[in-house]
Each structure stands twice: as C-alpha cells, then as structure tokens.
C-alpha atoms as a PDB file:
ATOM      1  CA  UNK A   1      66.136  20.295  91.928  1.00  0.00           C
ATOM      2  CA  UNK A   2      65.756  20.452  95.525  1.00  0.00           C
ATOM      3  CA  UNK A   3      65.349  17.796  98.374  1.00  0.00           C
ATOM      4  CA  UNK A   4      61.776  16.433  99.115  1.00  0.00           C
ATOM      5  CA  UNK A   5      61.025  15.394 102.993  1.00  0.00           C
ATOM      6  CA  UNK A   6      58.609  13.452 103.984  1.00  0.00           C
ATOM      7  CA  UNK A   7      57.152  12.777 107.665  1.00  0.00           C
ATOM      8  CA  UNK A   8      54.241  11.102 107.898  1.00  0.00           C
ATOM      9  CA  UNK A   9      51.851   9.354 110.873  1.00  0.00           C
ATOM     10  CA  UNK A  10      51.581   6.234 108.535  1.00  0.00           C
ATOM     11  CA  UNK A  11      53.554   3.958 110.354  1.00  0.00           C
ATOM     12  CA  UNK A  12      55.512   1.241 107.667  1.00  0.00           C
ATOM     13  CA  UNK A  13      53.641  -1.375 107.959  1.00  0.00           C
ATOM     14  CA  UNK A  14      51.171  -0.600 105.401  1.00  0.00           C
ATOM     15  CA  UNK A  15      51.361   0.827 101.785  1.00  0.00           C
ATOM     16  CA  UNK A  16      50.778   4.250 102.422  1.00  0.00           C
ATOM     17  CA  UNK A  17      54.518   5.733 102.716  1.00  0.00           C
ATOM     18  CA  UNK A  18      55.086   3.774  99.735  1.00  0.00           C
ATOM     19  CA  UNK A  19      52.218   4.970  97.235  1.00  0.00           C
ATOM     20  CA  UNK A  20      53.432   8.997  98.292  1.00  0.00           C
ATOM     21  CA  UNK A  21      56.977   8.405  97.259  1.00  0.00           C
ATOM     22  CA  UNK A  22      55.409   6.260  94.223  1.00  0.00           C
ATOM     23  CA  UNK A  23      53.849   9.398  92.689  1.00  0.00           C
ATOM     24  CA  UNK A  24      56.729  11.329  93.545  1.00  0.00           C
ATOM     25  CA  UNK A  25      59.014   9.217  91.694  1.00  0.00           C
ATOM     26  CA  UNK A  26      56.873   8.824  88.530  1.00  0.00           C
ATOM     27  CA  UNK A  27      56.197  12.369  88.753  1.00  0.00           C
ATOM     28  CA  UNK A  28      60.307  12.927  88.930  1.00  0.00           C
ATOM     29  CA  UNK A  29      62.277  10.042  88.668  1.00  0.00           C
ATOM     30  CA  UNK A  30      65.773  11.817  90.014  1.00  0.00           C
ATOM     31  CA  UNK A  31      64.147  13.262  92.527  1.00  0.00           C
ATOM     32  CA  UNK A  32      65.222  12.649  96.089  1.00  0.00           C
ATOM     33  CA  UNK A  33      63.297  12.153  99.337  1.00  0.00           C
ATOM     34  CA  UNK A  34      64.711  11.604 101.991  1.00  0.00           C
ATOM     35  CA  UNK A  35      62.467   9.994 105.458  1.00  0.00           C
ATOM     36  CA  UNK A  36      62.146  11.950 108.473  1.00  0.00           C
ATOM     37  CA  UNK A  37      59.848   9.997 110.273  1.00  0.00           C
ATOM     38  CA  UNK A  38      56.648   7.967 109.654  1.00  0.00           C
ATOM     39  CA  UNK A  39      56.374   6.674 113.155  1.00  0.00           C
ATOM     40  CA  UNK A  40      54.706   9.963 114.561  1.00  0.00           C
ATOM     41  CA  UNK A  41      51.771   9.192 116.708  1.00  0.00           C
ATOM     42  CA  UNK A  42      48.422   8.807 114.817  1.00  0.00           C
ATOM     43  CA  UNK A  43      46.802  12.652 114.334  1.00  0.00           C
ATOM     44  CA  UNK A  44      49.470  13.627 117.005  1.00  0.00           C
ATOM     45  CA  UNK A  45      49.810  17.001 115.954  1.00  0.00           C
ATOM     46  CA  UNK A  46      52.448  17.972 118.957  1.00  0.00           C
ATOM     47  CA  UNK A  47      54.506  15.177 118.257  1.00  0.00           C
ATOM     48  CA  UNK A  48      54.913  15.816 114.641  1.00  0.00           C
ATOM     49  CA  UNK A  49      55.418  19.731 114.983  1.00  0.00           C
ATOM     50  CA  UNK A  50      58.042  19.160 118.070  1.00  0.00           C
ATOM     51  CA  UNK A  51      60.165  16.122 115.621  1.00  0.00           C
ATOM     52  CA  UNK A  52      60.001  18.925 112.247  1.00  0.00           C
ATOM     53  CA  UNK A  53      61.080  21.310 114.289  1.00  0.00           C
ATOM     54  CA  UNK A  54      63.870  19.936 115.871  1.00  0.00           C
ATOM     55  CA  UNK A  55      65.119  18.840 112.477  1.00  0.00           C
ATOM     56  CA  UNK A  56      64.461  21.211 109.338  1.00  0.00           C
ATOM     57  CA  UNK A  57      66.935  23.151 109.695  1.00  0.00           C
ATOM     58  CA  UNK A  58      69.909  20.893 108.960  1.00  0.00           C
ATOM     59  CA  UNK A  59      68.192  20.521 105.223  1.00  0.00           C
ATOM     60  CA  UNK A  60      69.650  23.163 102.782  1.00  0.00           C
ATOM     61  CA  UNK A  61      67.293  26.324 102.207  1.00  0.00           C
ATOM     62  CA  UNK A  62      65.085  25.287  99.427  1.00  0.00           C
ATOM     63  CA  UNK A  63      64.207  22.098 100.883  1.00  0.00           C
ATOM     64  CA  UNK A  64      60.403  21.110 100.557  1.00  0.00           C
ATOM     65  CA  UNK A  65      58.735  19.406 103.440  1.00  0.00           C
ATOM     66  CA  UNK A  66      56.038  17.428 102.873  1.00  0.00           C
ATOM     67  CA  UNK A  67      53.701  16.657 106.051  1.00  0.00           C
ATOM     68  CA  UNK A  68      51.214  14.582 105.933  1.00  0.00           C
ATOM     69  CA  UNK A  69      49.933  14.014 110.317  1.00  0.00           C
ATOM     70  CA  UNK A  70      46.149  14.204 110.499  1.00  0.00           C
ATOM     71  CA  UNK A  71      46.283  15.180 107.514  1.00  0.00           C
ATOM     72  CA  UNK A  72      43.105  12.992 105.358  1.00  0.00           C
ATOM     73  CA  UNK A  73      40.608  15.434 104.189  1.00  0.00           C
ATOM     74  CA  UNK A  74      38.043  16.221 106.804  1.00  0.00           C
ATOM     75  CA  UNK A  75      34.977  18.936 106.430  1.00  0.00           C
ATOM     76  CA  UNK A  76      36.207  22.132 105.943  1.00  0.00           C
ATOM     77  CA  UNK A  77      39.518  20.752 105.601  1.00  0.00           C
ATOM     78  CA  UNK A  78      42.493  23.226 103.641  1.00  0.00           C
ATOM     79  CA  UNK A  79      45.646  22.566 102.394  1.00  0.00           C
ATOM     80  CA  UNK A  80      48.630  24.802 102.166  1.00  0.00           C
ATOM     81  CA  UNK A  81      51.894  25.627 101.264  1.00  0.00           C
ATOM     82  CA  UNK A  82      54.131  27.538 103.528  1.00  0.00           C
ATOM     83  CA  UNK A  83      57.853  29.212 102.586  1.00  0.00           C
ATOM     84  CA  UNK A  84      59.408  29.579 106.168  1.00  0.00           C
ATOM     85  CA  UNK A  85      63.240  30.359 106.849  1.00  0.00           C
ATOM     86  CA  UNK A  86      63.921  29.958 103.207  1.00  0.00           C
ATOM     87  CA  UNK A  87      62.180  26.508 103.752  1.00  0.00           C
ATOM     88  CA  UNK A  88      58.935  25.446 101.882  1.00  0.00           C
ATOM     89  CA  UNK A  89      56.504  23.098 103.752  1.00  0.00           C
ATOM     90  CA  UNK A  90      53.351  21.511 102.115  1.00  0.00           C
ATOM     91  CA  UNK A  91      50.406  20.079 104.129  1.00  0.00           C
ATOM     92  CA  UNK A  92      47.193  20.172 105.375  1.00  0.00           C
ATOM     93  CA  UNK A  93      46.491  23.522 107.300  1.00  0.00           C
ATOM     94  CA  UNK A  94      45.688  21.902 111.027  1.00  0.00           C
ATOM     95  CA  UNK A  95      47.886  24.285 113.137  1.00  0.00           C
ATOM     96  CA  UNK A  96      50.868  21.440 112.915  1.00  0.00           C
ATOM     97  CA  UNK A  97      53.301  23.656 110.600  1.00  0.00           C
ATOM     98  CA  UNK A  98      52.591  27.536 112.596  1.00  0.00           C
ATOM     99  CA  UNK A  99      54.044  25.199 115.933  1.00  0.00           C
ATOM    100  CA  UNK A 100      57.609  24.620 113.684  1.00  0.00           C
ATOM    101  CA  UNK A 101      58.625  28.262 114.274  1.00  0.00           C
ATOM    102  CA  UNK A 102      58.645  31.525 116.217  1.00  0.00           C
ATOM    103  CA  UNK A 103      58.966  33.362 113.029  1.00  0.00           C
ATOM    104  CA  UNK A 104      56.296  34.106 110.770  1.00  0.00           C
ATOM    105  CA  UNK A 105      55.782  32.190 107.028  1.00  0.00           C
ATOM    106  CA  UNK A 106      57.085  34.481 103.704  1.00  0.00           C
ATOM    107  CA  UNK A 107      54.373  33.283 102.305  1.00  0.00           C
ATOM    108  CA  UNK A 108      50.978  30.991 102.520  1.00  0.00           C
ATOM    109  CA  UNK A 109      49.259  30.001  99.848  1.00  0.00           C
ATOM    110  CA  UNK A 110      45.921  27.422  99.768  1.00  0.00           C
ATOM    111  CA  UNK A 111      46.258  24.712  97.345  1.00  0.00           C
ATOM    112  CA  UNK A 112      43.221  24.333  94.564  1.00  0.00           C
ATOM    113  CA  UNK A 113      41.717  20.951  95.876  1.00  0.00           C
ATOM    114  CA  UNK A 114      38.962  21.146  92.821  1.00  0.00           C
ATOM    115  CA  UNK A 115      41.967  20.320  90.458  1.00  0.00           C
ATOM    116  CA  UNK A 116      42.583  16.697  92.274  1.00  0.00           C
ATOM    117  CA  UNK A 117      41.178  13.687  90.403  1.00  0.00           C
ATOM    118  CA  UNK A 118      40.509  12.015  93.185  1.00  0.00           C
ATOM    119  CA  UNK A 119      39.531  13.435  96.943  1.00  0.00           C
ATOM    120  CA  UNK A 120      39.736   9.761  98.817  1.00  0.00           C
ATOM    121  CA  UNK A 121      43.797  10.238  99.226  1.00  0.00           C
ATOM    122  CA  UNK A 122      44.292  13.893  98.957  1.00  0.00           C
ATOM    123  CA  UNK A 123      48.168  13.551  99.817  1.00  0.00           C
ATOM    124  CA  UNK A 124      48.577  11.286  96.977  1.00  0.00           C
ATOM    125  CA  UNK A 125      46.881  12.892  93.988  1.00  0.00           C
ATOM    126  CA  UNK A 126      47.557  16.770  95.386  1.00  0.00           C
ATOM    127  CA  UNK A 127      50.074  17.226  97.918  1.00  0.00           C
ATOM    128  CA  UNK A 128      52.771  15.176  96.439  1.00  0.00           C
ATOM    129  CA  UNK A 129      52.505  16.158  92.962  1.00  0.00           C
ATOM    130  CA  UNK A 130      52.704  19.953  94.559  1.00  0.00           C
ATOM    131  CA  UNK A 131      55.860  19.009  96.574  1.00  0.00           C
ATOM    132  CA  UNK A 132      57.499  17.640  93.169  1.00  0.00           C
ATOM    133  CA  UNK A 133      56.344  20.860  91.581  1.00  0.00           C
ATOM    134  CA  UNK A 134      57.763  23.272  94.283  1.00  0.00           C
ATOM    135  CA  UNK A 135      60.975  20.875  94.194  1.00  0.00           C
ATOM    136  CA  UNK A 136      61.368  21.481  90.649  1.00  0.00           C
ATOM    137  CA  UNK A 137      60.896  25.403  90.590  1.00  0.00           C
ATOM    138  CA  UNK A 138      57.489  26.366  90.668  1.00  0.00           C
ATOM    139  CA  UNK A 139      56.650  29.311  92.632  1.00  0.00           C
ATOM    140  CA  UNK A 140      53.886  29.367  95.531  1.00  0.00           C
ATOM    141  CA  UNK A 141      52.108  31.829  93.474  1.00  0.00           C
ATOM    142  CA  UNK A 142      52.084  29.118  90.891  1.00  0.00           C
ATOM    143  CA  UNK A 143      50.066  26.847  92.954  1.00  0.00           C
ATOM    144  CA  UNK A 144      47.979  27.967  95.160  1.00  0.00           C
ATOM    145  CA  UNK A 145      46.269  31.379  96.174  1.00  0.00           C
ATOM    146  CA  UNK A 146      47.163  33.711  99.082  1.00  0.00           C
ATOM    147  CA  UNK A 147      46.369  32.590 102.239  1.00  0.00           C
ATOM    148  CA  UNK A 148      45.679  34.945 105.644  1.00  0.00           C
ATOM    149  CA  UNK A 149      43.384  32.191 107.791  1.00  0.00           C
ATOM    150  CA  UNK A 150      46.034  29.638 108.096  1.00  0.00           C
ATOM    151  CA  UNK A 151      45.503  27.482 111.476  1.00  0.00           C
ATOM    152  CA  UNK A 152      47.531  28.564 114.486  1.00  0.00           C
ATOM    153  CA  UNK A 153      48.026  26.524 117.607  1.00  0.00           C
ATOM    154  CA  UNK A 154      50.199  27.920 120.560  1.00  0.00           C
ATOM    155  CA  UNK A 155      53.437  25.949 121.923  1.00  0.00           C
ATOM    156  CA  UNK A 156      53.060  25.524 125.280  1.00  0.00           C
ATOM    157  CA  UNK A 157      56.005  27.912 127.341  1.00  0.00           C
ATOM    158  CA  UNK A 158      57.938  27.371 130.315  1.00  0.00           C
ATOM    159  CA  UNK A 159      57.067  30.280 132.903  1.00  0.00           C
ATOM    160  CA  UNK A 160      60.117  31.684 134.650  1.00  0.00           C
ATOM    161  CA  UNK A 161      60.778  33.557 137.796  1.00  0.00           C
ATOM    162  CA  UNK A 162      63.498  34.792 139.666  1.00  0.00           C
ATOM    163  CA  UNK A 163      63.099  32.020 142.055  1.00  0.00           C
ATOM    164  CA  UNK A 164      62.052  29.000 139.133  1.00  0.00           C
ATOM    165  CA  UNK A 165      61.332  27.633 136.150  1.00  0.00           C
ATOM    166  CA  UNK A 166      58.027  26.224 135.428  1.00  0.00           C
ATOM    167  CA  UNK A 167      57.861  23.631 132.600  1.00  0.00           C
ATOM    168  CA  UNK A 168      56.753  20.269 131.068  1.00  0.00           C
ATOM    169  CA  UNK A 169      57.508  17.522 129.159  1.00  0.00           C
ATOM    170  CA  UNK A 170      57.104  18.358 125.355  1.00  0.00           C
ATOM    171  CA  UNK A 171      58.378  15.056 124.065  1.00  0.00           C
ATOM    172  CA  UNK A 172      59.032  11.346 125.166  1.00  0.00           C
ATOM    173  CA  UNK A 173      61.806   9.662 122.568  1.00  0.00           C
ATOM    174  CA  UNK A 174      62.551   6.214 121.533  1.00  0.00           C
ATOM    175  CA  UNK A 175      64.259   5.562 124.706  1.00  0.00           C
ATOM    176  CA  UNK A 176      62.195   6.905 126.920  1.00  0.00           C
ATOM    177  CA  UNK A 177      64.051  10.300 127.138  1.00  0.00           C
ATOM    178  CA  UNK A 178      61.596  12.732 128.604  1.00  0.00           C
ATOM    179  CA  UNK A 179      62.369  16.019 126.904  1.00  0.00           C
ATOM    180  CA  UNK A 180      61.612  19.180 128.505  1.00  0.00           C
ATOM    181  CA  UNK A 181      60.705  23.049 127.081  1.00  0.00           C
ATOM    182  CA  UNK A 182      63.105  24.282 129.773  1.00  0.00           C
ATOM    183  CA  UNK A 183      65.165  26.139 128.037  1.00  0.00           C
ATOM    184  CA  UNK A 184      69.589  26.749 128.320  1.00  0.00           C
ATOM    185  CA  UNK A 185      69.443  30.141 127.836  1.00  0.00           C
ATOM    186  CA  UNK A 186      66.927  30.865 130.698  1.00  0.00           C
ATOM    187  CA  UNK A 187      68.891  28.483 133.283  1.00  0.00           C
ATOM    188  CA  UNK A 188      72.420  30.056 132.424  1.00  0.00           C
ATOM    189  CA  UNK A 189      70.620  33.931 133.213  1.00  0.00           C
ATOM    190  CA  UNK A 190      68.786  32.175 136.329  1.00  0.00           C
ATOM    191  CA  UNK A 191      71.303  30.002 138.048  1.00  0.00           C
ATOM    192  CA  UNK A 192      73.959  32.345 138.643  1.00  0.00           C
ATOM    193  CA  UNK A 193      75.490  32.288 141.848  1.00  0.00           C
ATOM    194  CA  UNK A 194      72.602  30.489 143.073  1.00  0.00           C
ATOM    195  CA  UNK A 195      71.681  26.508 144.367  1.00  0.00           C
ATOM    196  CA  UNK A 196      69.682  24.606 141.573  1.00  0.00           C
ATOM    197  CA  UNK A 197      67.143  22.152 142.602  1.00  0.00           C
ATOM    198  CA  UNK A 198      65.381  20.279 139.312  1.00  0.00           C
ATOM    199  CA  UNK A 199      62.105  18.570 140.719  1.00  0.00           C
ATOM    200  CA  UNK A 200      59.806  15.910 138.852  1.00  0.00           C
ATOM    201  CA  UNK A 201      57.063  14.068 140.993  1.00  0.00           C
ATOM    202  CA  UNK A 202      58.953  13.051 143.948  1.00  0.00           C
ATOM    203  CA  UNK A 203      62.012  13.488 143.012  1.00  0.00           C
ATOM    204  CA  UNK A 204      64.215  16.513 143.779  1.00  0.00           C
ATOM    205  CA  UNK A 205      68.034  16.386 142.269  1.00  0.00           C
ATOM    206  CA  UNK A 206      70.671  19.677 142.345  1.00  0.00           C
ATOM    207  CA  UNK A 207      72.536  17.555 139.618  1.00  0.00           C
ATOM    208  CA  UNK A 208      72.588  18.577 135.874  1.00  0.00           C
ATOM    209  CA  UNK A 209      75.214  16.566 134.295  1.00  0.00           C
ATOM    210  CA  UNK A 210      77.674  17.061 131.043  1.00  0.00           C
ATOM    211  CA  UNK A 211      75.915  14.058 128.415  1.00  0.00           C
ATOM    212  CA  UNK A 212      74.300  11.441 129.290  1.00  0.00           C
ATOM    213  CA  UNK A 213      77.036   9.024 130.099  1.00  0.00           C
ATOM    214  CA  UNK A 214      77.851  11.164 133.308  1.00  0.00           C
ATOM    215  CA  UNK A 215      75.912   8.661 135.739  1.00  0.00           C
ATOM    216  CA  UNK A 216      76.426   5.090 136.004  1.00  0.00           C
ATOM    217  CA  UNK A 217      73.852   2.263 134.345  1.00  0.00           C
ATOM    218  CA  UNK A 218      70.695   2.734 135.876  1.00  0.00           C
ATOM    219  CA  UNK A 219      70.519   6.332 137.218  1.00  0.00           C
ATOM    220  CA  UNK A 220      68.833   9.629 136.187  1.00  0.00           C
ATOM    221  CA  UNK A 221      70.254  11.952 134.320  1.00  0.00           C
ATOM    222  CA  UNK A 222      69.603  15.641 133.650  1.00  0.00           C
ATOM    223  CA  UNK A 223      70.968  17.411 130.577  1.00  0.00           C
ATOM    224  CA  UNK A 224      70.406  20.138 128.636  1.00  0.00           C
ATOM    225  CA  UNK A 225      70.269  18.470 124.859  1.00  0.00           C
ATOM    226  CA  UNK A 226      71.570  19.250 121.351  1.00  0.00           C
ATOM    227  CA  UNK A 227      68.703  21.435 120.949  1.00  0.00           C
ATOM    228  CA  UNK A 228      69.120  23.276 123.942  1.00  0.00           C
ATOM    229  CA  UNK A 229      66.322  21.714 126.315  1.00  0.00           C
ATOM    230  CA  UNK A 230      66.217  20.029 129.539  1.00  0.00           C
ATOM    231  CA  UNK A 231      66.227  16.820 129.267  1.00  0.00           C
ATOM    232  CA  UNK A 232      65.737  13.499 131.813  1.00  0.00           C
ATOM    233  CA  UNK A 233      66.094   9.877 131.451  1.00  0.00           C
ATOM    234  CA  UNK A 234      67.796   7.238 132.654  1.00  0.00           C
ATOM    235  CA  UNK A 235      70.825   5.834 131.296  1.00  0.00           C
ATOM    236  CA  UNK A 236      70.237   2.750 129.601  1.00  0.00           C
ATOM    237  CA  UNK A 237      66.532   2.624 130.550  1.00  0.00           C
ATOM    238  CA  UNK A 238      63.184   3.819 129.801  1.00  0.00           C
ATOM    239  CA  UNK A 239      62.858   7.185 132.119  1.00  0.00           C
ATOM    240  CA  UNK A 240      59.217   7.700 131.175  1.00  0.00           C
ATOM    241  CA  UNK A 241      58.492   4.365 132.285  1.00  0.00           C
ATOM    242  CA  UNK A 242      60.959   3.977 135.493  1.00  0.00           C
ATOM    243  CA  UNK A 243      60.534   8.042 136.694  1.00  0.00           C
ATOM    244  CA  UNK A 244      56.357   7.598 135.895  1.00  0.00           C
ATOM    245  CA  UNK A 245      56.900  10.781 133.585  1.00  0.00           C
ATOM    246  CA  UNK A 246      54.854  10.953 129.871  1.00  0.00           C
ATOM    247  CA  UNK A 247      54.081  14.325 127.807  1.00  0.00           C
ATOM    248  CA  UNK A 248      52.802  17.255 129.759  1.00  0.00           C
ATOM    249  CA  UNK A 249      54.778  16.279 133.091  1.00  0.00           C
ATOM    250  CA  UNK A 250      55.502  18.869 135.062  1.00  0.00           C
ATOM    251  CA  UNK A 251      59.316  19.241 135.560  1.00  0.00           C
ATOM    252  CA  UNK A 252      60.720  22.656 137.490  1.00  0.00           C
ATOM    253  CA  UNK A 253      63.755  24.233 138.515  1.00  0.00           C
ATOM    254  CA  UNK A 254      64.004  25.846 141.395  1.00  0.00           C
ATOM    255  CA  UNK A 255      66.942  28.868 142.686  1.00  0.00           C
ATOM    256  CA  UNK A 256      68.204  29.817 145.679  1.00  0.00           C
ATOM    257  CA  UNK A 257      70.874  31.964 146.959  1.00  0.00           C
ATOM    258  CA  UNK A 258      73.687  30.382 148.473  1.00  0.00           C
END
C-alpha cells in the first residue's frame, strides 16, 4: 500500500480536510496520509504548484498526491490523474500539477465523473476514493481514460545575461521569506571572477551570505536555499513586510568585472 498526500486550499478551520481523509479511511482503514499543507491560498494555483513542488520528491516513488486547490467542479471542469517521476498525482486538471515539473507525465488519464454519486463535493465522492484506489494498486488505465488536453500553465523564468540575472519573487513563506526563481546553478556560471550586486527596490547589497544566521537580528539576508533559489528575508522578521517585497517582485543580480 502506498502513501496518500494530501494538500489542500481548505484551511482547518472547517470540516472539509476532515470529510477527505474520512472517506479515505473508511475506504482503507490502514491507509496512511500524511498533510502537506491545507493553508495554500484560496484558488492560488502558483502557490500550491511552487509548495508540491518543492516537496514531492522526498515521498518514496509510488506515492499518490492528492490535490485538491481550485479544485470544486466548475463548467467544463476535468479531473485527472497524472504518473510523474514514478509519482502519481490526482486532481482537478487546472494547469496546477503541469507547473510541478520540467519533465513530462508517463501518463494522463481523465477520471469518469458520470460514475460519482454525488457532483456537489467532487473531491469527496471521486477523487479520494481514486487516490485510495491508485494507493492500493490499481492502474491509471483502470480508472480513467487517456488524456492528451491536460491544462498547461508556464512557470515564470528568470532571464539571464552575461551582465545579470533577471528574476522575481515566486513565493513569500511563513516568515516572510521572499523566495526567488534565481537559480544556484546560473549564479555559480555567472559570477565568476566578477563583482555581484543583488538589487530589490531600493536596495542594492554585494552580500550573499552562508544560512541565514550569517547577519545579526534585524538585517537582510541573501541566500541561496535548500532548493537551490535565491532567497531574502530578514532574520527574525517579516522581509516581505519590512523590505515592501510580495510575489512577483522583481529581484536581480547584476555582474561586473573586477
């Protein structure tokens, strides 16, 4: 039997995380789920594609993913299951699971919404009883039909030059962490033997530091994270809020020859 996760834009306040592990567990009582997040931002597609991203991975191959962001049923609304880097993903098809990856699904198949008793809470009576399913050994085949129209959305790239890096802010954490889609690999080939200069609305800083302890309470700090990403906040405070920074921020390097 394989792991079940769930992220969700329900929040926890309500009874809606609940009910979906509910079926789950009357569906399969040994089976385990395990919480990614439910505090995504309501119908924030970017937000939940950027936190599954940055996280399936670390699950074992096999691992089903159940998504429900913006996910109620809408006109014209799909559903599908996905197998992608030996991973299997269920949710509704609104571009959120072709952001996840630069690699292409295995597979796609659309889920049979006919065969749902009910069509008011679609990711109760259909997409959890197909994550239990797929959890349990059923193929894609077995559920659904092949699928070539899935959604696709574009993640938004950093532009790079010999002279800079143009990027944004793809993420704002808990903390206030503004994280960038800078990427390591393009700063270690660009700032050879050169002067860095990071710039974010009026600030301009040659500083990237080890972690995020490097500066003292109260000053910025500019790392390149665990998932190898710019990234700038303050330590122990709220960056987005103290540097006037949110999501789509422009943030750039800039080289020079010394």
């Amino acid at each position: 039997m394989a792991l079940i996760t769930f992220l969700s834009d329900y929040g926890k306040i309500d009874h809606y995380t609940a009910i979906i592990k509910a079926k789950i567990y009357s569906l399969s009582p040994e089976q385990k789920v395990i919480d990614i997040s439910h505090h995504i931002k309501p119908f924030n597609l970017p937000h939940g594609s950027f936190v599954l991203k940055s996280v399936f991975r670390e699950f074992p191959e096999g691992t089903v993913h159940l998504v429900t962001v913006d996910s109620s049923p809408k006109n014209n609304t799909s559903y599908i299951a996905i197998k992608l880097e030996g991973h299997y993903f269920v949710g509704a098809d609104n571009g959120l699971l072709s952001l996840i990856s630069e690699k292409e699904p295995t597979e796609v198949v659309k889920i049979n919404t006919e065969t749902s008793p009910s069509s008011f809470f679609l990711e109760k009576e259909l997409l959890a009883p197909i994550a239990t399913q797929i959890a349990n050994g059923s193929t894609l085949s077995e559920i659904g039909v092949t699928y070539a129209e899935m959604k696709r959305l574009l993640n938004k790239k950093s532009r790079t030059s010999k002279q800079k890096i143009s990027g944004h802010v793809i993420h704002v954490d808990h903390y206030g962490n503004l994280i960038t889609n800078i990427e390591l690999r393009d700063f270690e080939i660009l700032s050879k033997n050169k002067k860095v200069s990071i710039n974010y609305g009026r600030t301009f800083s040659n500083q990237i530091h080890e972690d995020y302890d490097s500066v003292v309470y109260g000053e910025s700090f500019h790392v390149f994270n665990s998932l190898g990403l710019l990234e700038i906040g303050i330590n122990m405070g709220h960056g987005a809020e103290l540097l006037g920074l949110d999501y789509d921020s422009p943030v750039n390097i800039i080289f020079e020859e010394e």
